[in-house]
Protein backbone atom coordinates (compact mmCIF):
# COMPACT_ATOMS: atom_id res chain seq x y z
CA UNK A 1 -2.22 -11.57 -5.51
CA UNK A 2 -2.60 -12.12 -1.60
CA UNK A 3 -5.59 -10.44 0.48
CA UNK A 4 -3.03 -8.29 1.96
CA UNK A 5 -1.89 -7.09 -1.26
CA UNK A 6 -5.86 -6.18 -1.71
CA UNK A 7 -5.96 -4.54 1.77
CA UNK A 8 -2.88 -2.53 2.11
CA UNK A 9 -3.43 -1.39 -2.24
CA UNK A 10 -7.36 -0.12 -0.87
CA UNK A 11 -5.81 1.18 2.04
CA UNK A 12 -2.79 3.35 0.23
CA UNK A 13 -5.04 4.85 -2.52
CA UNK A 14 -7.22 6.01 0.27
CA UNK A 15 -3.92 7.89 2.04
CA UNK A 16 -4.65 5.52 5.02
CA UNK A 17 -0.69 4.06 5.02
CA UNK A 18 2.40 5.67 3.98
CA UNK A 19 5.16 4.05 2.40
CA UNK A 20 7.20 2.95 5.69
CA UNK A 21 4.09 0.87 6.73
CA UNK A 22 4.48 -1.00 3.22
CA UNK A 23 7.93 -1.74 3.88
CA UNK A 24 6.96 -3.27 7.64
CA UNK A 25 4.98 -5.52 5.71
CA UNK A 26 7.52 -6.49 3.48
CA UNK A 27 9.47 -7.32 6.63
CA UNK A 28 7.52 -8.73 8.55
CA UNK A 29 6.46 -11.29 4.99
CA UNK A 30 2.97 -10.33 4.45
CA UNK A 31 4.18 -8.07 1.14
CA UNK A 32 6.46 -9.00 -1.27
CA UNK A 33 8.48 -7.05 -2.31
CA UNK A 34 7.21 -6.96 -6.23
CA UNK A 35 3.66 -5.93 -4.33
CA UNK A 36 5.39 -3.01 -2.40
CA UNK A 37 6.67 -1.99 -5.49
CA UNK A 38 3.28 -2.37 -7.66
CA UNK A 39 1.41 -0.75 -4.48
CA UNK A 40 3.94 2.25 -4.04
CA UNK A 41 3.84 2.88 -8.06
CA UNK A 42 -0.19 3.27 -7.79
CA UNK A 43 -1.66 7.09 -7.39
CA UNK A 44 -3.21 7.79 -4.49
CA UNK A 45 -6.59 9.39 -4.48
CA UNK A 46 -6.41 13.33 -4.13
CA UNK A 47 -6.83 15.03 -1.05
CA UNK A 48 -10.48 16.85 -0.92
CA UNK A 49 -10.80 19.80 0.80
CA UNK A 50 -14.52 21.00 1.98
């Protein structure tokens, strides 16, 4: 497991990416793709409304 795989997994359960940035970093070879797919298979935390 890479630090990017860390970042961009903290960074999708907080809604902060959507699934076409995961891809660009499959691309560009920071993801593989096995850790887009783990990544994109995690729930994302629900949107709170105050």
């Amino acid at each position: 497991m890479s630090i990017m795989y860390k970042f961009v997994l903290r960074m999708w359960k907080e809604r902060r990416c959507d699934e076409a940035y995961i891809l660009f970093q499959v691309e560009e070879g920071r993801l593989t793709q096995e850790e887009a797919d783990a990544i994109l298979a995690t729930p994302q935390n629900p949107i709170v409304t105050l």
